[in-house]
C-alpha atoms as a PDB file:
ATOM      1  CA  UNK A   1     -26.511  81.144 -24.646  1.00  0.00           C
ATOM      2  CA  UNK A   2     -20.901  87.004 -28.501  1.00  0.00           C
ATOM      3  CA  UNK A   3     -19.902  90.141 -30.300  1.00  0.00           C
ATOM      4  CA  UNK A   4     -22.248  92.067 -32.713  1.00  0.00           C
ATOM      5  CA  UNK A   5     -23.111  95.701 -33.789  1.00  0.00           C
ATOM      6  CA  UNK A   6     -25.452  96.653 -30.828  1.00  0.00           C
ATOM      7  CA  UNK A   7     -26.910  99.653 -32.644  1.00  0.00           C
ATOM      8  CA  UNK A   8     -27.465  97.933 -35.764  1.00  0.00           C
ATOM      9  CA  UNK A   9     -29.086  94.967 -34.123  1.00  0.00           C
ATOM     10  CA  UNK A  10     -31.285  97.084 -32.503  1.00  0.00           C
ATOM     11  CA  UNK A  11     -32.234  98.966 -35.387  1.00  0.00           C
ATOM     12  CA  UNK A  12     -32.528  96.125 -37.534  1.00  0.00           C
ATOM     13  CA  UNK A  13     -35.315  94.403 -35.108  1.00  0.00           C
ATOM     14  CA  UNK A  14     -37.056  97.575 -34.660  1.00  0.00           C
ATOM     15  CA  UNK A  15     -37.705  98.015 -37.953  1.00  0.00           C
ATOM     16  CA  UNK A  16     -39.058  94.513 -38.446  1.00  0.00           C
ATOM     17  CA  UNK A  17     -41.788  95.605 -35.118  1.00  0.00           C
ATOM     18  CA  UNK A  18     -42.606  98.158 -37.245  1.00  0.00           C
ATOM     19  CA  UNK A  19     -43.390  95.912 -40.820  1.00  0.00           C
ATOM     20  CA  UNK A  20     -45.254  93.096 -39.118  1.00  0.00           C
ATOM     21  CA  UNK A  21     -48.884  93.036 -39.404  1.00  0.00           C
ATOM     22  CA  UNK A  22     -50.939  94.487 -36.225  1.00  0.00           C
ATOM     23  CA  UNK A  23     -51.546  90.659 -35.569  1.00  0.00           C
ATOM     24  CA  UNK A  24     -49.608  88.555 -37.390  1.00  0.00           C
ATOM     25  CA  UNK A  25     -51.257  85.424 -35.513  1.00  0.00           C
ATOM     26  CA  UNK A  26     -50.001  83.180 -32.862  1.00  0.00           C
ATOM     27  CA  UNK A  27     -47.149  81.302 -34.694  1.00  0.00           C
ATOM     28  CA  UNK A  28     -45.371  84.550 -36.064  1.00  0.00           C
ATOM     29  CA  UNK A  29     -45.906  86.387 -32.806  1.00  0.00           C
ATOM     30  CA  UNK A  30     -44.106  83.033 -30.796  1.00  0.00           C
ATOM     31  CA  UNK A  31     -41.788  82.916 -33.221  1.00  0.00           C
ATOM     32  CA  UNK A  32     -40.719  86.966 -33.297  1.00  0.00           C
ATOM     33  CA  UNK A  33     -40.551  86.369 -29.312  1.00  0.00           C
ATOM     34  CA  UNK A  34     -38.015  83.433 -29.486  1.00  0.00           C
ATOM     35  CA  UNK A  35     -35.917  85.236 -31.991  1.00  0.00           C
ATOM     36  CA  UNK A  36     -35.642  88.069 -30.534  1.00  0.00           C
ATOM     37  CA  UNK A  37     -34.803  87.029 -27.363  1.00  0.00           C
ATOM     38  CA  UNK A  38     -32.191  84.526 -28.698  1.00  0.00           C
ATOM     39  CA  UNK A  39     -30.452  87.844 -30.250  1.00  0.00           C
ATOM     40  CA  UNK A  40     -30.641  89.520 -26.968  1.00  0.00           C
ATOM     41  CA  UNK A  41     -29.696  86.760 -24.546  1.00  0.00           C
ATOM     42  CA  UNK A  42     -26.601  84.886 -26.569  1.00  0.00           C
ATOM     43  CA  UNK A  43     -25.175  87.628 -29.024  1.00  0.00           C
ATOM     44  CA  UNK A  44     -25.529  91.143 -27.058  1.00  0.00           C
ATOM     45  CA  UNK A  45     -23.282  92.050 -24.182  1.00  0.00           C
ATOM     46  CA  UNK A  46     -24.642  91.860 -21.110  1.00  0.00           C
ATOM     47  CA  UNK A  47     -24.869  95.849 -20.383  1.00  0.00           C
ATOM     48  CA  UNK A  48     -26.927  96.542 -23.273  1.00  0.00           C
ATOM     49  CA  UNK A  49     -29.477  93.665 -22.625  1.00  0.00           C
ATOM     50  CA  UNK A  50     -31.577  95.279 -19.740  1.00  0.00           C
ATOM     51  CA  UNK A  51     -32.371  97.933 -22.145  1.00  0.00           C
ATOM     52  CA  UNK A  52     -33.552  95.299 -25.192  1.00  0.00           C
ATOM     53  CA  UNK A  53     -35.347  93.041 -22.767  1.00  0.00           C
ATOM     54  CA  UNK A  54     -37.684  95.783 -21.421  1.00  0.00           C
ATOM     55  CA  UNK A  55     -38.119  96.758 -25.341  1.00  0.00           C
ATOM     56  CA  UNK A  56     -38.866  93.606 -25.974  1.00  0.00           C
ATOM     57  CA  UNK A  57     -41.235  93.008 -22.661  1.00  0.00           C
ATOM     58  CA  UNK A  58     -43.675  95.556 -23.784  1.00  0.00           C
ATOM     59  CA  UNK A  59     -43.977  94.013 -27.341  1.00  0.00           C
ATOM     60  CA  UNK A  60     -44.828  90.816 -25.609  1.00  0.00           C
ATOM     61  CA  UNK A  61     -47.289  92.022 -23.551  1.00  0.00           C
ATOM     62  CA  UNK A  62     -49.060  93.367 -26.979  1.00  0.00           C
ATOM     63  CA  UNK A  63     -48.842  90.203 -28.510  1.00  0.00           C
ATOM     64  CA  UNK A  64     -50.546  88.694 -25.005  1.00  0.00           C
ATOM     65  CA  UNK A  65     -52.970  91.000 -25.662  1.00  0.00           C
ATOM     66  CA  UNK A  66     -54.032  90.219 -28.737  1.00  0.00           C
ATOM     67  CA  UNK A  67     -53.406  86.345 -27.640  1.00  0.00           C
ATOM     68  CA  UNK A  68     -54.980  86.030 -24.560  1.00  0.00           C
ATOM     69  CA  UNK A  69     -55.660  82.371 -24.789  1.00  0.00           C
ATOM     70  CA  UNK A  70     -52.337  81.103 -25.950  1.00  0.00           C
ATOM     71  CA  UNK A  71     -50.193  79.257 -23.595  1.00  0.00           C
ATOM     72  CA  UNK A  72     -47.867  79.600 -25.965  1.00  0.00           C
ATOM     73  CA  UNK A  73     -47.550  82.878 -26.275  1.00  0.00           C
ATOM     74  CA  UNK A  74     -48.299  83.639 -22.629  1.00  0.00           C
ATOM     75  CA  UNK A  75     -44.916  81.608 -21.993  1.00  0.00           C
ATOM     76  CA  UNK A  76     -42.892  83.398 -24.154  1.00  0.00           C
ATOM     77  CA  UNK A  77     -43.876  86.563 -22.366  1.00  0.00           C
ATOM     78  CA  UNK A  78     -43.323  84.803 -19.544  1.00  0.00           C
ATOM     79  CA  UNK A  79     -40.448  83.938 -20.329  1.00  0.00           C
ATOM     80  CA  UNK A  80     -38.537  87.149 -21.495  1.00  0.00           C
ATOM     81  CA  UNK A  81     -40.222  88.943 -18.802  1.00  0.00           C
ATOM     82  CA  UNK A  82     -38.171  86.541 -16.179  1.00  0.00           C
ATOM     83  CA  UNK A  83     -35.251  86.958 -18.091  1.00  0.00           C
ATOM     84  CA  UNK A  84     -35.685  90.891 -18.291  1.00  0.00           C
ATOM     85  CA  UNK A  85     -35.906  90.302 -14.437  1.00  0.00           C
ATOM     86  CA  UNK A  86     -32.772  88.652 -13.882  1.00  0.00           C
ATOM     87  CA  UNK A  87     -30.853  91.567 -16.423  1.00  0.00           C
ATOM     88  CA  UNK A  88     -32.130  94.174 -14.448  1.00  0.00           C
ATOM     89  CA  UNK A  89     -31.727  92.448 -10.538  1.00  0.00           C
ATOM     90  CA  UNK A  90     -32.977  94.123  -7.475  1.00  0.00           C
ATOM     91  CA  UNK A  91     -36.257  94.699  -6.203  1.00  0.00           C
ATOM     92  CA  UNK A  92     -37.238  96.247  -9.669  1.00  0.00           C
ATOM     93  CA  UNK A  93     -36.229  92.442 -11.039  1.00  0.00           C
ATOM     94  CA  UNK A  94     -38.162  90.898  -8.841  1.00  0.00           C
ATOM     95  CA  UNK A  95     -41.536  92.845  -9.584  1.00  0.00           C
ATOM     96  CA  UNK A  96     -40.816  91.673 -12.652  1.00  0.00           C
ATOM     97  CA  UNK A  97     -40.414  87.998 -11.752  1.00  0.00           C
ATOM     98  CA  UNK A  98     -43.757  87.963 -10.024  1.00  0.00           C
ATOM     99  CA  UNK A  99     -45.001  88.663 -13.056  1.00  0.00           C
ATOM    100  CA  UNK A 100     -43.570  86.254 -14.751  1.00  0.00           C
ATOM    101  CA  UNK A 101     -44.691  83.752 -11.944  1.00  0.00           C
ATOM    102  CA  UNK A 102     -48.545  84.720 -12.487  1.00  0.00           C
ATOM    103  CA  UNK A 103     -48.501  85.111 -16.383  1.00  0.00           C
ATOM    104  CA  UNK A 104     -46.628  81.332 -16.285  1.00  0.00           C
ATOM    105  CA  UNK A 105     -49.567  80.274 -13.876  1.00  0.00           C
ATOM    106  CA  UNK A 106     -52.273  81.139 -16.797  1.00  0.00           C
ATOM    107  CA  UNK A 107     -50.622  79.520 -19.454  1.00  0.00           C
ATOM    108  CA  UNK A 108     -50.986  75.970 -17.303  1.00  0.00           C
ATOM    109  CA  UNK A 109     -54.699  76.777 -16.819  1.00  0.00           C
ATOM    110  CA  UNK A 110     -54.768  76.832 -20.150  1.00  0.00           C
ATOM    111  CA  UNK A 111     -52.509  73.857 -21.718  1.00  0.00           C
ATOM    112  CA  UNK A 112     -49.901  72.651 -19.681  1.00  0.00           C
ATOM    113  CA  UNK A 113     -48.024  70.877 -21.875  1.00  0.00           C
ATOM    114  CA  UNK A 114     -47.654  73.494 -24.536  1.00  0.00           C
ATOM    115  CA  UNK A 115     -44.224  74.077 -25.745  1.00  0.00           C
ATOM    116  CA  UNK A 116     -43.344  70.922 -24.591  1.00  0.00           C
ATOM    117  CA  UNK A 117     -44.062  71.758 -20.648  1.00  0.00           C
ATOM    118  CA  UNK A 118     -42.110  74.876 -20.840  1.00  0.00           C
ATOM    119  CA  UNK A 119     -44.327  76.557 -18.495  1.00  0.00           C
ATOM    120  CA  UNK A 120     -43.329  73.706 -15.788  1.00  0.00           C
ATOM    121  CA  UNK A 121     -39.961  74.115 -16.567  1.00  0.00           C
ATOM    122  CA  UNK A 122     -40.003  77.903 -16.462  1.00  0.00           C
ATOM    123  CA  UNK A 123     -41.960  78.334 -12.906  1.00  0.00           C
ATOM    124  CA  UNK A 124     -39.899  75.723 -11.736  1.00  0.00           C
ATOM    125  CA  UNK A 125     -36.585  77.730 -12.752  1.00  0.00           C
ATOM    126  CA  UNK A 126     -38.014  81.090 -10.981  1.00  0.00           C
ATOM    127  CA  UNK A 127     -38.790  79.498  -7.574  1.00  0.00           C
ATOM    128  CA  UNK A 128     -35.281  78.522  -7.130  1.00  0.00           C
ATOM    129  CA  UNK A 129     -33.655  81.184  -8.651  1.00  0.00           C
ATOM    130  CA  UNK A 130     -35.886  84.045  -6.674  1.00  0.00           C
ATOM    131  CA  UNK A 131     -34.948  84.826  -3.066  1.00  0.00           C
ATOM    132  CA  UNK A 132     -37.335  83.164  -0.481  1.00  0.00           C
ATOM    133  CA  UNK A 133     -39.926  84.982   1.910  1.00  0.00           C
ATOM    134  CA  UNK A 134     -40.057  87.514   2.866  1.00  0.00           C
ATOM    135  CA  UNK A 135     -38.346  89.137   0.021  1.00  0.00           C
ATOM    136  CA  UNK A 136     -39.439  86.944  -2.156  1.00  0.00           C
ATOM    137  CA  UNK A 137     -41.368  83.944  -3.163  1.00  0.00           C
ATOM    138  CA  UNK A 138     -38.890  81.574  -4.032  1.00  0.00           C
ATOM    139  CA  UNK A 139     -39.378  78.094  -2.868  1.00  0.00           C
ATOM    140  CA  UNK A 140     -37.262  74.607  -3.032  1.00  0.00           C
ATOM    141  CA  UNK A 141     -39.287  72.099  -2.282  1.00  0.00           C
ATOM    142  CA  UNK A 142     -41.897  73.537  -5.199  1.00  0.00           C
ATOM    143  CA  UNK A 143     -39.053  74.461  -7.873  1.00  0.00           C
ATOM    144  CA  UNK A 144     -38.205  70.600  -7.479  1.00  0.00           C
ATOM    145  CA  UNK A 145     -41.826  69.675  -8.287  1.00  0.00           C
ATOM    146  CA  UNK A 146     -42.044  71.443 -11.195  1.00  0.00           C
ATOM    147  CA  UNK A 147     -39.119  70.674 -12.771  1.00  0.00           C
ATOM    148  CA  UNK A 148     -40.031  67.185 -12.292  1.00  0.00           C
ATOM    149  CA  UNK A 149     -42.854  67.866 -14.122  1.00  0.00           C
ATOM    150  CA  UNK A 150     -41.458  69.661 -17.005  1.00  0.00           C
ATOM    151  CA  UNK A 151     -39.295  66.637 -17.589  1.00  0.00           C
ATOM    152  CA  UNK A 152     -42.101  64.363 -17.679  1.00  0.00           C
ATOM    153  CA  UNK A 153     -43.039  66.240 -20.230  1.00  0.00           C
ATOM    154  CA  UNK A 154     -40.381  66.581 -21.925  1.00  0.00           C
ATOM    155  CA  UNK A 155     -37.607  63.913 -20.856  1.00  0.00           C
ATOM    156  CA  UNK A 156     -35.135  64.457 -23.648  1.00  0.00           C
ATOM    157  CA  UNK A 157     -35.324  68.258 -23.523  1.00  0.00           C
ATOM    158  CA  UNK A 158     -32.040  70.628 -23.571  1.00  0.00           C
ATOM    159  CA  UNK A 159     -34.119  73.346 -21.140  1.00  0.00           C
ATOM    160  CA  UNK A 160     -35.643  70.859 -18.372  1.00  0.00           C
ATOM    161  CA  UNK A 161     -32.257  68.877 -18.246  1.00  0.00           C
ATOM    162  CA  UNK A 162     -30.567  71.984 -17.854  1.00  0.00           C
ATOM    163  CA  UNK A 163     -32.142  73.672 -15.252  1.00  0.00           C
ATOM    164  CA  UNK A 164     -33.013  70.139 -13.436  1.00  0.00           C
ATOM    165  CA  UNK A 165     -28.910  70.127 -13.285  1.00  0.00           C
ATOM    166  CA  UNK A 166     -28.949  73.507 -12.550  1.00  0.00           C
ATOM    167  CA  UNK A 167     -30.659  73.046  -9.517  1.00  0.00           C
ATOM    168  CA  UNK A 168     -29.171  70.250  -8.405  1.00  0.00           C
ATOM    169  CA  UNK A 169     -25.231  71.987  -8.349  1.00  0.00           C
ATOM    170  CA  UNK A 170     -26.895  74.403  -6.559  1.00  0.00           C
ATOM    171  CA  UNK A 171     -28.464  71.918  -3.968  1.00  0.00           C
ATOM    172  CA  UNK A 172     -24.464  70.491  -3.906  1.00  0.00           C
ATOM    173  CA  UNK A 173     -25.858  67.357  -5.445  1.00  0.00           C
ATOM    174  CA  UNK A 174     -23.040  66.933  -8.312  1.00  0.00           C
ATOM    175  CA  UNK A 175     -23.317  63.341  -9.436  1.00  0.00           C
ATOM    176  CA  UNK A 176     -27.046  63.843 -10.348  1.00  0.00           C
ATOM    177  CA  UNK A 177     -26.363  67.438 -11.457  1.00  0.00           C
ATOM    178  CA  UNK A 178     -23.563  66.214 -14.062  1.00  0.00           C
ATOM    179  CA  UNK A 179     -26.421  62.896 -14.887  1.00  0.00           C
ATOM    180  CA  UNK A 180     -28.773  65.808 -15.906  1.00  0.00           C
ATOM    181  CA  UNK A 181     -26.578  67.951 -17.685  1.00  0.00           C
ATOM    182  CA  UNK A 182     -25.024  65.422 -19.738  1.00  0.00           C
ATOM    183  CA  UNK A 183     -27.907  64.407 -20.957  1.00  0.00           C
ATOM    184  CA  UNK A 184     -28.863  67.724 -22.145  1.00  0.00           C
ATOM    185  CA  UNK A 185     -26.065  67.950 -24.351  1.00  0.00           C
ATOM    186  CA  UNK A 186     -27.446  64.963 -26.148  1.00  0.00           C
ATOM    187  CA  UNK A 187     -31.187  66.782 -26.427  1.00  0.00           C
ATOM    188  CA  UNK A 188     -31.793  66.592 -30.354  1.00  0.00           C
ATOM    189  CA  UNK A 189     -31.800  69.794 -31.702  1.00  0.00           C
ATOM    190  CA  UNK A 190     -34.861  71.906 -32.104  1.00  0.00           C
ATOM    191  CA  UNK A 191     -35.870  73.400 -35.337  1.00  0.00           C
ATOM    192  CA  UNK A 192     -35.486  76.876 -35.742  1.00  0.00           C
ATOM    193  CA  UNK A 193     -33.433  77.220 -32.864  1.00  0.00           C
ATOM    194  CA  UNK A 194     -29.857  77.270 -33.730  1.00  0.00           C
ATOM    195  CA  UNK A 195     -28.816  79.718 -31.800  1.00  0.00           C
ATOM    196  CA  UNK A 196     -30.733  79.199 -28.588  1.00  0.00           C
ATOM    197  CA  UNK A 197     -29.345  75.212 -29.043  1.00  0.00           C
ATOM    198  CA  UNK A 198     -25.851  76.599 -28.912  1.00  0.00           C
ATOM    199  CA  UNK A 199     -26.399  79.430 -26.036  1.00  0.00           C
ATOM    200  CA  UNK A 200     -27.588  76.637 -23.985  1.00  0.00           C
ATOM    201  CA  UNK A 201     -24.914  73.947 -24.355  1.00  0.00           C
ATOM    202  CA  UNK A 202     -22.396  76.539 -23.595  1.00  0.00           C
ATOM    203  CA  UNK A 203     -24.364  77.380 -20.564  1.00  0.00           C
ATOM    204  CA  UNK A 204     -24.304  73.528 -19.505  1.00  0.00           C
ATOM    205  CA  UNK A 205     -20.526  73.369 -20.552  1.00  0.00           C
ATOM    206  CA  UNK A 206     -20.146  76.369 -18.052  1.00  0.00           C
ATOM    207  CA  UNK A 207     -22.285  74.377 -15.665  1.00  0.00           C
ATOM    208  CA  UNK A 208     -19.935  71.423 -15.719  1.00  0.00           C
ATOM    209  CA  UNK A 209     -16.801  72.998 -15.662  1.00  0.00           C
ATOM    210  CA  UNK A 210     -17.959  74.352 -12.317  1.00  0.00           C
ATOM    211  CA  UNK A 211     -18.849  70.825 -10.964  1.00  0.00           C
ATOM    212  CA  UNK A 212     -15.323  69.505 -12.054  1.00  0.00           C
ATOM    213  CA  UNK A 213     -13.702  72.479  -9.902  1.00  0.00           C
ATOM    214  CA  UNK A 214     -15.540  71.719  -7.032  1.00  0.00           C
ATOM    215  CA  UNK A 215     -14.806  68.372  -7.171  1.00  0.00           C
ATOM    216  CA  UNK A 216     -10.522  68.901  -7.053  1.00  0.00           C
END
């Protein structure tokens, strides 16, 4: 989800925070949160992106703020706060992931299939991915259940295929992992989302590479 001009990237996005309207409105806000966190995630190194995802964290906490009934944007902050989580690691991640847990929680009260059941998909990802009790809250048997449901949601999906096989390689199921991640690579492409599209197939081609090691 390689190289660019940190500084300049960073400078570039902060000075587009600092045009956009106090509230530029749902759409603009989701869409400034995807962006952004496609730069971070799939064209910064990985030692600068702790730094840009708790930038970016407190912008999307604004624009929850001023969006309080949007599942959509409650899952993108959701979302880049789990993934700020996972950059910085630690217990200071996982405060970080709980929040991500709850804030993923409201947006299904709200609409649970916005975004195409990303909120499934992205609860589902964090209670594998988290450490279980009692450091944690990370849980199996539920990750497996939502996941499921973020696929009924969305069937043909790159993200719920993914982390469906995700889970599964890690569960030492390969022939279903490799089922699932295949088909992600033949998700349709999602407008707007270039980048993301191509971060995410190289993360399943990663994915699969590992499967064929393990299986020599």
């Amino acid at each position: 989800m390689q190289n660019v001009r940190t500084m300049l990237g960073g400078a570039i996005c902060a000075c587009l925070f600092a045009l956009a309207p106090a509230h530029a409105g749902v759409p603009e806000d989701v869409a400034t949160l995807q962006h952004e966190w496609e730069r971070i995630k799939y064209q910064l190194p990985a030692a600068d992106q702790e730094a840009q995802f708790e930038r970016l964290a407190l912008e999307a906490g604004k624009f929850a703020a001023q969006n309080p009934n949007s599942a959509d944007v409650l899952i993108w902050q959701a979302i880049v706060e789990s993934t700020y989580a996972g950059a910085k690691g630690g217990l200071g991640g996982l405060s970080h992931a709980k929040s991500a847990r709850k804030i993923l929680e409201q947006a299904l009260a709200i609409n649970p299939d916005a975004l195409s059941g990303s909120a499934y998909t992205s609860l589902g990802s964090l209670y594998y991915q988290v450490p279980g009790w009692p450091v944690g809250f990370g849980d199996d048997k539920k990750a497996l259940e939502l996941l499921k449901k973020g696929l009924a949601v969305n069937p043909e999906g790159v993200d719920p295929n993914y982390f469906y096989g995700d889970y599964l390689f890690r569960k030492g199921d390969l022939d279903n992992a490799e089922r699932a991640l295949r088909k992600a690579l033949q998700a349709p492409p999602r407008p707007g989302r270039k980048l993301a599209d191509e971060g995410r197939r190289k993360e399943v081609e990663q994915l699969l590479e590992k499967i064929a090691a393990k299986r020599k």
